[in-house]
N, C-alpha and C. Protein backbone atom coordinates (compact mmCIF):
# COMPACT_ATOMS: atom_id res chain seq x y z
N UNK A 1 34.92 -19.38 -27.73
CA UNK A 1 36.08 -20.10 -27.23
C UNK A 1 35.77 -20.56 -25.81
N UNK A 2 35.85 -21.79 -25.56
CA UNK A 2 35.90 -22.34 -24.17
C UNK A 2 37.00 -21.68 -23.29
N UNK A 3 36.61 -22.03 -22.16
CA UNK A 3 37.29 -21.36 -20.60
C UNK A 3 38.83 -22.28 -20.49
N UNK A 4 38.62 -23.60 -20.90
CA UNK A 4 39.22 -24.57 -21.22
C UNK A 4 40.67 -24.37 -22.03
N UNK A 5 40.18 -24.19 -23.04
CA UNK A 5 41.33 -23.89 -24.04
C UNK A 5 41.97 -22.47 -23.80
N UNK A 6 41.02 -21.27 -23.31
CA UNK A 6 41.33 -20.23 -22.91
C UNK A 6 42.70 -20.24 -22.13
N UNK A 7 42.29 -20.84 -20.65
CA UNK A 7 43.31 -20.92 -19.62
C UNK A 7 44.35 -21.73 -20.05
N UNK A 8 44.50 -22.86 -20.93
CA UNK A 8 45.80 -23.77 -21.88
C UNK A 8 46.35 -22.94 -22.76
N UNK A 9 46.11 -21.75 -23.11
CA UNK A 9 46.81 -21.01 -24.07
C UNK A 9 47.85 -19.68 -23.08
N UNK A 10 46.87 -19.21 -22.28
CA UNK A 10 47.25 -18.49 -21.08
C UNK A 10 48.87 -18.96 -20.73
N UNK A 11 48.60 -20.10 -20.03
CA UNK A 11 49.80 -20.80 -19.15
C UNK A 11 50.99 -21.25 -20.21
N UNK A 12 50.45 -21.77 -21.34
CA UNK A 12 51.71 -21.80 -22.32
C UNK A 12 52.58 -20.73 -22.44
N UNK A 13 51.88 -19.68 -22.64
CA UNK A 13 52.49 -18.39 -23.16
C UNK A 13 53.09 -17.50 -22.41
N UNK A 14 52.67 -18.16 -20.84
CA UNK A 14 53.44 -16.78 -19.55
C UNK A 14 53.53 -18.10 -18.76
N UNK A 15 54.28 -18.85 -18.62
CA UNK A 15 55.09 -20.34 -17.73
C UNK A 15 55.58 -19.31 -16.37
N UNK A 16 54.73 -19.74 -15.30
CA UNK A 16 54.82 -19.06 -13.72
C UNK A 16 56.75 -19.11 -13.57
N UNK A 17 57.18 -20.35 -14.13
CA UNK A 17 59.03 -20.59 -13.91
C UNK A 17 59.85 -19.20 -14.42
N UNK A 18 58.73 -18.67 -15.26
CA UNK A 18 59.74 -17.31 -16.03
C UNK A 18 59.98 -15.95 -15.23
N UNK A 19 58.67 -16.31 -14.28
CA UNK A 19 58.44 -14.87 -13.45
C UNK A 19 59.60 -15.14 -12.56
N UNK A 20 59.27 -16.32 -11.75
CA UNK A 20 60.27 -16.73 -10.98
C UNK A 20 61.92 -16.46 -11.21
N UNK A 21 62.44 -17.16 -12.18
CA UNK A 21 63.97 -16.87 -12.97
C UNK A 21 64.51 -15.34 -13.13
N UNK A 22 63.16 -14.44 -13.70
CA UNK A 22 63.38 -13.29 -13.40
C UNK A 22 63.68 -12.29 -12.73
N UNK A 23 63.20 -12.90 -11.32
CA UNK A 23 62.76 -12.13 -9.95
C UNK A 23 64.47 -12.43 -9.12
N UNK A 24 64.43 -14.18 -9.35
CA UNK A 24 66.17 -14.41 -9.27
C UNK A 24 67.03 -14.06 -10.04
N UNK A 25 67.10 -13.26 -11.12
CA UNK A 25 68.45 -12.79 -11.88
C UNK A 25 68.49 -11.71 -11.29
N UNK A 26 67.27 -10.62 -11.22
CA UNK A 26 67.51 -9.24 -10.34
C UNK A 26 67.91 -8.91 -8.92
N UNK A 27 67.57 -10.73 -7.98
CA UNK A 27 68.21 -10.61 -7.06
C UNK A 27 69.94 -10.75 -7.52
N UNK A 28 70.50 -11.56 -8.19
CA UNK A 28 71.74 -11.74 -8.45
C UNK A 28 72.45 -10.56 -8.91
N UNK A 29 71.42 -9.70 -9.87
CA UNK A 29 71.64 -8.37 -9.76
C UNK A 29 72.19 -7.41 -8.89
N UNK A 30 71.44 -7.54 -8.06
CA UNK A 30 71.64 -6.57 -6.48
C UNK A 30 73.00 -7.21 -6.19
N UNK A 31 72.92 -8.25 -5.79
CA UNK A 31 74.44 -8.44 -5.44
C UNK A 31 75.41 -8.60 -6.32
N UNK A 32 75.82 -8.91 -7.60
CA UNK A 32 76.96 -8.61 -7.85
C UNK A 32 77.37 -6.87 -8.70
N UNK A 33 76.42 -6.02 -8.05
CA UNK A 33 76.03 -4.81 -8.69
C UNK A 33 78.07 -3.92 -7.95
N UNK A 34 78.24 -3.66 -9.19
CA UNK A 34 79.56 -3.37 -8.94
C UNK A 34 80.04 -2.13 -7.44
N UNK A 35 79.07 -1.37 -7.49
CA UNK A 35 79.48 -0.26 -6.14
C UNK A 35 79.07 -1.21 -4.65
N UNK A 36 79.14 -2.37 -4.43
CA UNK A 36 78.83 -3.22 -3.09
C UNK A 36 80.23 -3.75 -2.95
N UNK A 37 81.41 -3.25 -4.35
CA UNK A 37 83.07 -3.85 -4.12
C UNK A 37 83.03 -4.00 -2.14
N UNK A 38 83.64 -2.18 -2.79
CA UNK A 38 83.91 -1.90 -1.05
C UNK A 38 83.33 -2.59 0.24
N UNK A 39 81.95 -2.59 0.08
CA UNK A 39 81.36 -3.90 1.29
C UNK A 39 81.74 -4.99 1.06
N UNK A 40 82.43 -5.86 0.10
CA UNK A 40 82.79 -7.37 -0.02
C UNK A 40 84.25 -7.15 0.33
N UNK A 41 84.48 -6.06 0.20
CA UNK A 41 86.21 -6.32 0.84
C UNK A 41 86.45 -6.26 2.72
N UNK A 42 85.50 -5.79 2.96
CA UNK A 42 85.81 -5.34 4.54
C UNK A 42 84.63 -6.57 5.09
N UNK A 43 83.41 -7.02 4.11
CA UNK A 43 83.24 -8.25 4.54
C UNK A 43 84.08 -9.66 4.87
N UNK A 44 84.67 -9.61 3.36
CA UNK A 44 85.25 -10.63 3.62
C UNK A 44 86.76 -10.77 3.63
N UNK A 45 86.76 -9.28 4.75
CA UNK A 45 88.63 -8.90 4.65
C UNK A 45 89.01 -10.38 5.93
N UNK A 46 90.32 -10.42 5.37
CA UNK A 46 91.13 -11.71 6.20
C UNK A 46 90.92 -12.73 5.08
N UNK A 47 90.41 -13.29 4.31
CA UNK A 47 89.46 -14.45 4.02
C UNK A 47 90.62 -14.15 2.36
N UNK A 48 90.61 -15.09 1.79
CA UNK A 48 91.08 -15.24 0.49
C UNK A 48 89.96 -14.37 -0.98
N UNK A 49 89.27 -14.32 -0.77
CA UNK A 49 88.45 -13.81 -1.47
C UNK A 49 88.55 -12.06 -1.47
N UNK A 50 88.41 -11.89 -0.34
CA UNK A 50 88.82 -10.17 0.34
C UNK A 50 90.02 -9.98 -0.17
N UNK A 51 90.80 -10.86 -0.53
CA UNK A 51 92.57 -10.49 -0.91
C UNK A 51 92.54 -9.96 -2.29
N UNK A 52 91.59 -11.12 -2.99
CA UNK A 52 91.87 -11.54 -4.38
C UNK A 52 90.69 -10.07 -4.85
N UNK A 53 89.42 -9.65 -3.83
CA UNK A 53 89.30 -8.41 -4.76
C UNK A 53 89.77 -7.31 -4.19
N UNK A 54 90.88 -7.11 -2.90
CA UNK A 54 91.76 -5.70 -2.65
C UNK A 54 92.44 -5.56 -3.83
N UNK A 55 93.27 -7.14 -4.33
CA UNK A 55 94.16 -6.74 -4.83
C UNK A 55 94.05 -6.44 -6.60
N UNK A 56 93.04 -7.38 -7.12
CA UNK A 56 92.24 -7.00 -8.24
C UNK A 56 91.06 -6.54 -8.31
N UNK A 57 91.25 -5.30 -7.73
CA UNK A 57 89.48 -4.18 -7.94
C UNK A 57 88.85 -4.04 -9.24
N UNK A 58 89.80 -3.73 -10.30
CA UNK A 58 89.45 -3.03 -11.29
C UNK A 58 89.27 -4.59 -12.53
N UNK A 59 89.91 -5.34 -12.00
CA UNK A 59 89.20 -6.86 -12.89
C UNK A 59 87.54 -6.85 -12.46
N UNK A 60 88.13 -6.97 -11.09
CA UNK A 60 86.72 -7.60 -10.31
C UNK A 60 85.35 -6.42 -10.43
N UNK A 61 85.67 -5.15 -10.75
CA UNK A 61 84.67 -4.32 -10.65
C UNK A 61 84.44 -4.45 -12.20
N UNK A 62 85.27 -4.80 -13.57
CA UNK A 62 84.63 -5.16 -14.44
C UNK A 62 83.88 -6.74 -15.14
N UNK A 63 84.35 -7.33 -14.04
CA UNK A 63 83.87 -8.61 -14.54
C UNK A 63 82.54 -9.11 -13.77
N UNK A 64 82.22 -8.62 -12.47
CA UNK A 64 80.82 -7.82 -11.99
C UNK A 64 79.79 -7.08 -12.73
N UNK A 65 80.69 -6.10 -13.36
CA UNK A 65 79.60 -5.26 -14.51
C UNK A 65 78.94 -5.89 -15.50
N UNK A 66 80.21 -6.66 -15.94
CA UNK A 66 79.06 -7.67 -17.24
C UNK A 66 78.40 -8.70 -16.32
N UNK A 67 78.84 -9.03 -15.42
CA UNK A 67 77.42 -10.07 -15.09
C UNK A 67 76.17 -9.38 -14.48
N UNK A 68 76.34 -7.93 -13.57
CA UNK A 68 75.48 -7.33 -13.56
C UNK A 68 74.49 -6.63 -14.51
N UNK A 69 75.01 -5.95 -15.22
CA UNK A 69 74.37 -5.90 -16.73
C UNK A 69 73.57 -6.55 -17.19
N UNK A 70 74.22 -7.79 -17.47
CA UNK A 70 73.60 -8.88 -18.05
C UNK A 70 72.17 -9.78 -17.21
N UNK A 71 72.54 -9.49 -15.92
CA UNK A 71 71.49 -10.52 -15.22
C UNK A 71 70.78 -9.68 -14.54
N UNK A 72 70.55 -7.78 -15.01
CA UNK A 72 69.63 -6.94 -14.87
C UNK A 72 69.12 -6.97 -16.06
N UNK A 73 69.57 -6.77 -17.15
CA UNK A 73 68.19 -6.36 -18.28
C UNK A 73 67.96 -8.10 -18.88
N UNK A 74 68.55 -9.18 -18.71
CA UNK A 74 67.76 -10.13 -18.77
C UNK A 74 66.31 -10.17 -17.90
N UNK A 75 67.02 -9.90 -16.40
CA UNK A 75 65.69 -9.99 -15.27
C UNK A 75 64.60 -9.06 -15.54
N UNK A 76 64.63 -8.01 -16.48
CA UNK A 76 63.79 -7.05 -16.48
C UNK A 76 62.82 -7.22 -17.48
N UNK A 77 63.67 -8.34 -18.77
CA UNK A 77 62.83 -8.24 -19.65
C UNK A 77 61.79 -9.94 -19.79
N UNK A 78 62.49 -10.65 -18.42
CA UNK A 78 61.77 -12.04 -17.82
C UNK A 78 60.47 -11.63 -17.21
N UNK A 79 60.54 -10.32 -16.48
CA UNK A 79 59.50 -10.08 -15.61
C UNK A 79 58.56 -9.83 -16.53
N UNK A 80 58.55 -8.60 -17.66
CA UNK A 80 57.83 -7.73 -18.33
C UNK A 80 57.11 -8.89 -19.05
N UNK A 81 57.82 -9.59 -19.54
CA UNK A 81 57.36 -10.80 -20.71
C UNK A 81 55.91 -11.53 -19.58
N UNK A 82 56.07 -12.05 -18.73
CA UNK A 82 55.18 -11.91 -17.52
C UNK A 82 53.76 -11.25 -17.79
């Protein structure tokens, strides 16, 4: 087998964009990771946003979870595929 076709089969099969996408869902991870509530409320206390999660924690700490969830074991299994 040529070096040629070698390295064209390589790059098809692990696209550098996937590592990348991956590396950004686990950052998105980190932040909407549900126990950082408490720091987004005293961040962004005064501010409309700080209101809307004092006053809905328990929406906002589950509707965080599924996107955290979701955009951790996606990111984990973007990297591995890698």
């Amino acid at each position: 087998m040529s070096q040629e076709s070698l390295e064209t089969r390589v790059r098809s099969e692990n696209p550098p964009a996937k590592g990348f996408a991956g590396k950004a869902l686990l950052v998105a991870a980190f932040f909407t990771c549900p126990c950082h509530i408490p720091i987004y409320i005293v961040l962004f206390g005064g501010t409309a946003l700080g209101a809307y999660l004092a006053e809905y924690i328990w929406f906002s700490a589950a509707a965080l979870s599924v996107v955290f969830v979701f955009s951790l074991f996606t990111g984990m299994r973007m990297i591995k595929a890698r």
